[in-house]
C-alpha atoms as a PDB file:
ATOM      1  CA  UNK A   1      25.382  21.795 -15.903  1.00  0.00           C
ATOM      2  CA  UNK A   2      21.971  22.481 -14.249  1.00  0.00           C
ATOM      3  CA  UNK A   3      18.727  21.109 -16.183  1.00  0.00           C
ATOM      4  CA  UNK A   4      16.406  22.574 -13.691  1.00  0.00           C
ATOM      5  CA  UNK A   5      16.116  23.536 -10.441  1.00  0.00           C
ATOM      6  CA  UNK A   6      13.692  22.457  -8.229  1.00  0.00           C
ATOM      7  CA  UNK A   7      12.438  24.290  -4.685  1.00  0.00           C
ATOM      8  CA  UNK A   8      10.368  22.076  -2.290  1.00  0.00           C
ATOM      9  CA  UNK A   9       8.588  22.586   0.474  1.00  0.00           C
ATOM     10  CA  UNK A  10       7.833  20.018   3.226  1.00  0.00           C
ATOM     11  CA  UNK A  11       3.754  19.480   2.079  1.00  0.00           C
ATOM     12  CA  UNK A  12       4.108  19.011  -1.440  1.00  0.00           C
ATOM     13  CA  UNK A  13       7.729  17.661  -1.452  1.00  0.00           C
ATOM     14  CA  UNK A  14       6.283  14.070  -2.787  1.00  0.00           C
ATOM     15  CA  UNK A  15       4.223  15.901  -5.151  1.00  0.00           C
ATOM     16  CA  UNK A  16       6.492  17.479  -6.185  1.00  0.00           C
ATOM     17  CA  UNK A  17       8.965  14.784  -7.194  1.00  0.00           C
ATOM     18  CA  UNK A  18       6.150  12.602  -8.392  1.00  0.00           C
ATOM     19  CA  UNK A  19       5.211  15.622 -10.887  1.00  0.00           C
ATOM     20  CA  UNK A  20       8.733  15.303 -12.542  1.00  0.00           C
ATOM     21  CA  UNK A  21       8.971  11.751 -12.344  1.00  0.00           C
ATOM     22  CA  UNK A  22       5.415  12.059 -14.206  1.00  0.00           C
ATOM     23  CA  UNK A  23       7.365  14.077 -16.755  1.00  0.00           C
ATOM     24  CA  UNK A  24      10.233  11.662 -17.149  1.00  0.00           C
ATOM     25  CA  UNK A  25       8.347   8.694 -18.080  1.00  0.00           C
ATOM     26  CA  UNK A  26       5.763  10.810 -20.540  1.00  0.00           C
ATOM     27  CA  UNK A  27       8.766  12.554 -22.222  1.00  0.00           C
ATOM     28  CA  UNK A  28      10.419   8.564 -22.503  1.00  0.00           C
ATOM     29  CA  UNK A  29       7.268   7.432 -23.551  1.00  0.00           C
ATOM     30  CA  UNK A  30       7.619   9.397 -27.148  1.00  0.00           C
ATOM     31  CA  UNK A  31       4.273   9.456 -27.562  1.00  0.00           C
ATOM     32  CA  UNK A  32       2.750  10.986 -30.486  1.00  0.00           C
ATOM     33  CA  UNK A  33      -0.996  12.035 -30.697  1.00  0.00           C
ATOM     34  CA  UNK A  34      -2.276   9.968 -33.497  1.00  0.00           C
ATOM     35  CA  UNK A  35      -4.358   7.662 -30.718  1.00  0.00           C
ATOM     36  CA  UNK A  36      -6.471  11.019 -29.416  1.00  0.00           C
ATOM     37  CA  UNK A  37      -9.203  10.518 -31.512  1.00  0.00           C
ATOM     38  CA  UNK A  38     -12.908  10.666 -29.864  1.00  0.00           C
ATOM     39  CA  UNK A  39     -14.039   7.222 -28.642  1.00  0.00           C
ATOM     40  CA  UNK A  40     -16.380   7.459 -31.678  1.00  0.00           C
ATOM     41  CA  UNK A  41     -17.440   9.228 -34.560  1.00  0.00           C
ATOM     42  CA  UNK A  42     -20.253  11.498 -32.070  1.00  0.00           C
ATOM     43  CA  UNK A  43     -17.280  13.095 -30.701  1.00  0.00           C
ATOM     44  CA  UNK A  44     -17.778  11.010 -27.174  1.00  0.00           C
ATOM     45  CA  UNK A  45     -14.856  11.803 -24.878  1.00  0.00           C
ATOM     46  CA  UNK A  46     -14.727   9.495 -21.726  1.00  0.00           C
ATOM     47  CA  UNK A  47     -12.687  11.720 -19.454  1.00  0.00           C
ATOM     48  CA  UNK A  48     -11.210   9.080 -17.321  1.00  0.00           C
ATOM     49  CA  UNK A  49     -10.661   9.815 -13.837  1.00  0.00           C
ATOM     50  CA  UNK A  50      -7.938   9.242 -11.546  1.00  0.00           C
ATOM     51  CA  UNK A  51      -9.924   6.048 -10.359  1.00  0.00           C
ATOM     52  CA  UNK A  52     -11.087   4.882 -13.168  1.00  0.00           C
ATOM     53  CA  UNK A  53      -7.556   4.907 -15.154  1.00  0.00           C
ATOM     54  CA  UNK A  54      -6.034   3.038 -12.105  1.00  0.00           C
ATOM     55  CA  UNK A  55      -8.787   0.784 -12.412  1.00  0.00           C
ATOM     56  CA  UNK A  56      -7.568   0.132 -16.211  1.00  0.00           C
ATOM     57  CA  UNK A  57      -4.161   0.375 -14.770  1.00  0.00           C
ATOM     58  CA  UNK A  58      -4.151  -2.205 -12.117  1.00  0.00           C
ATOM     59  CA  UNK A  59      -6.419  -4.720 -14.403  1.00  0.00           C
ATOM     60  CA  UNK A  60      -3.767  -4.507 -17.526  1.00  0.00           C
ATOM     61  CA  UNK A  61       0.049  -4.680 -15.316  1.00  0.00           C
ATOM     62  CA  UNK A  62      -1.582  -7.671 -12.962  1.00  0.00           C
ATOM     63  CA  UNK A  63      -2.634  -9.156 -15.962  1.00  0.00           C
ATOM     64  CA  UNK A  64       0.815  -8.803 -17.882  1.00  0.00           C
ATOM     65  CA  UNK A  65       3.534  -9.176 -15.170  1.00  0.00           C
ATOM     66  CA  UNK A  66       1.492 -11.149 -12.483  1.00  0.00           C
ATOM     67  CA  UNK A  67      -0.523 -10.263  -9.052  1.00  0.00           C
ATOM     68  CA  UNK A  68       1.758 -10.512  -6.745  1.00  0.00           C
ATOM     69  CA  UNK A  69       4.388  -8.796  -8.248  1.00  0.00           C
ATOM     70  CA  UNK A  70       2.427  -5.635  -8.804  1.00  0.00           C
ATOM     71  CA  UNK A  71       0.937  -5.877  -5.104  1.00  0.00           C
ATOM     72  CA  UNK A  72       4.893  -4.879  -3.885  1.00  0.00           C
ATOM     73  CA  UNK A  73       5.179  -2.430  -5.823  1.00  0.00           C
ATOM     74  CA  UNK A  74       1.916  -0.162  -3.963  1.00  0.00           C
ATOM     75  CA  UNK A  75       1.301   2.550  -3.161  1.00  0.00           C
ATOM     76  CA  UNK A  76       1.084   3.402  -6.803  1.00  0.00           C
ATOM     77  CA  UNK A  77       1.824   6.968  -8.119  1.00  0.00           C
ATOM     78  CA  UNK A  78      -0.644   8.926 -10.366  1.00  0.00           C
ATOM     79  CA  UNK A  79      -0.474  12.233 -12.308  1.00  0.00           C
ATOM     80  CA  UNK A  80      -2.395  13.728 -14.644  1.00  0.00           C
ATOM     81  CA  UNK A  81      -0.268  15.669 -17.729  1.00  0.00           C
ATOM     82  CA  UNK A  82      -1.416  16.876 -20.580  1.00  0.00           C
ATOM     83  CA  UNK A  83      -4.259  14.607 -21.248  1.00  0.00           C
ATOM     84  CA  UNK A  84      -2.363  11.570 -19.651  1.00  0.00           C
ATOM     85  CA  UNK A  85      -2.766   9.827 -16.574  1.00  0.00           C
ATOM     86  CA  UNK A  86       0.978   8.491 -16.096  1.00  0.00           C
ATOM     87  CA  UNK A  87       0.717   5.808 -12.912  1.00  0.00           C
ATOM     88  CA  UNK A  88       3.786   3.524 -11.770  1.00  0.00           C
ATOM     89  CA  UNK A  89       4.550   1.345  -8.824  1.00  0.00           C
ATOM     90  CA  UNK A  90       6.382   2.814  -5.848  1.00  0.00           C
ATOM     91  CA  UNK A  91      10.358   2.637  -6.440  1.00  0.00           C
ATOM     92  CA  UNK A  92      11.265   4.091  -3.037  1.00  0.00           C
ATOM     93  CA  UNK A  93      10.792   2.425   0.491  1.00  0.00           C
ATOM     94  CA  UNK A  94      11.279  -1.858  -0.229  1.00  0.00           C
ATOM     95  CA  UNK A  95      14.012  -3.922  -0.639  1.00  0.00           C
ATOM     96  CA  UNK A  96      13.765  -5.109  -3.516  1.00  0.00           C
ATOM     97  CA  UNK A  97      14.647  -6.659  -6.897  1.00  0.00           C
ATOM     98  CA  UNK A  98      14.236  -5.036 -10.289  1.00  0.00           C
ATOM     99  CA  UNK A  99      12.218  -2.421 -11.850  1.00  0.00           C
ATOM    100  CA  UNK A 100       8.542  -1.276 -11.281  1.00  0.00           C
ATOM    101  CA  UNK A 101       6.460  -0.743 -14.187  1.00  0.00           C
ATOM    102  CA  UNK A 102       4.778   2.726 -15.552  1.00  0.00           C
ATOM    103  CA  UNK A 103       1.747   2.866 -17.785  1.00  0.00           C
ATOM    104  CA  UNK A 104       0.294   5.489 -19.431  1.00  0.00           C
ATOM    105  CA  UNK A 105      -3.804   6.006 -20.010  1.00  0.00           C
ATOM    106  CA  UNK A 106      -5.021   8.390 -22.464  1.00  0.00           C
ATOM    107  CA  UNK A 107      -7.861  10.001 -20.428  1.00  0.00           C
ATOM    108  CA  UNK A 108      -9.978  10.801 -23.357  1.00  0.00           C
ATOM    109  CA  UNK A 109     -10.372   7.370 -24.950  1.00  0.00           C
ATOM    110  CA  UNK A 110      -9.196   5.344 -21.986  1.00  0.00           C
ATOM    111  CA  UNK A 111      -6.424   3.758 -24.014  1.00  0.00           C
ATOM    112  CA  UNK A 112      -2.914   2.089 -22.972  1.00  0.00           C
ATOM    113  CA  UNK A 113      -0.534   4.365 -24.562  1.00  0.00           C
ATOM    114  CA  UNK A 114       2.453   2.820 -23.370  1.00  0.00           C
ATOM    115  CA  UNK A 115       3.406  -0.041 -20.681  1.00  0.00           C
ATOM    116  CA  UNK A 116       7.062  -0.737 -19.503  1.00  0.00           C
ATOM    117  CA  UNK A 117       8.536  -2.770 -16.238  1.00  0.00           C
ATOM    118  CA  UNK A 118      12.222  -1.785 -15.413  1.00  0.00           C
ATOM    119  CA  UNK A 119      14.707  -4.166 -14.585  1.00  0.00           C
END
């Protein structure tokens, strides 16, 4: 049984699989959209960017599961979906032990929508 099929070509190979890993963790997530309310009652949308949501990002997991911990999990990963900037730590490339974590950021109130580490 085939889910979905997949063709990749050498350039956007890792973008690619981050895209669908991007997927995996929103679709996990179970989010629902009761948090995508304005930032106030003007209507004021931040539109976070890329930088600034890894900025939230890296401030919030260092914060939660510890500096040096997050530091071996870099490069981190980031795609935008939907209205979501999904980031997580790199799982591929280290020996190591246990998960890596994956946030999501609402980009238009600059929320945490959801914040895991694996095991």
């Amino acid at each position: 049984m085939t889910l979905f099929t997949i063709t990749l070509d050498g350039q956007n190979k890792k973008d690619s699989l981050d895209l669908i890993i991007a997927r995996s963790i929103l679709e996990n997530a179970e989010l629902t959209n009761t948090n995508n309310a304005a930032v106030n009652g003007n209507g004021l949308e931040l539109n976070i960017s890329k930088r600034q949501s890894l900025r939230i990002v890296k401030r919030t997991v260092n914060k939660t599961y510890g500096r040096l911990r997050i530091l071996k999990q870099k490069p981190f990963h980031k795609v935008e979906i939907d209205g979501y900037w999904i980031v997580w730590g790199d799982r591929i490339g280290r020996l190591r032990y246990g998960g890596v974590f994956e946030c999501i950021v609402n980009t238009r109130n600059g929320s945490i929508e959801y914040l895991i580490h694996g095991k």
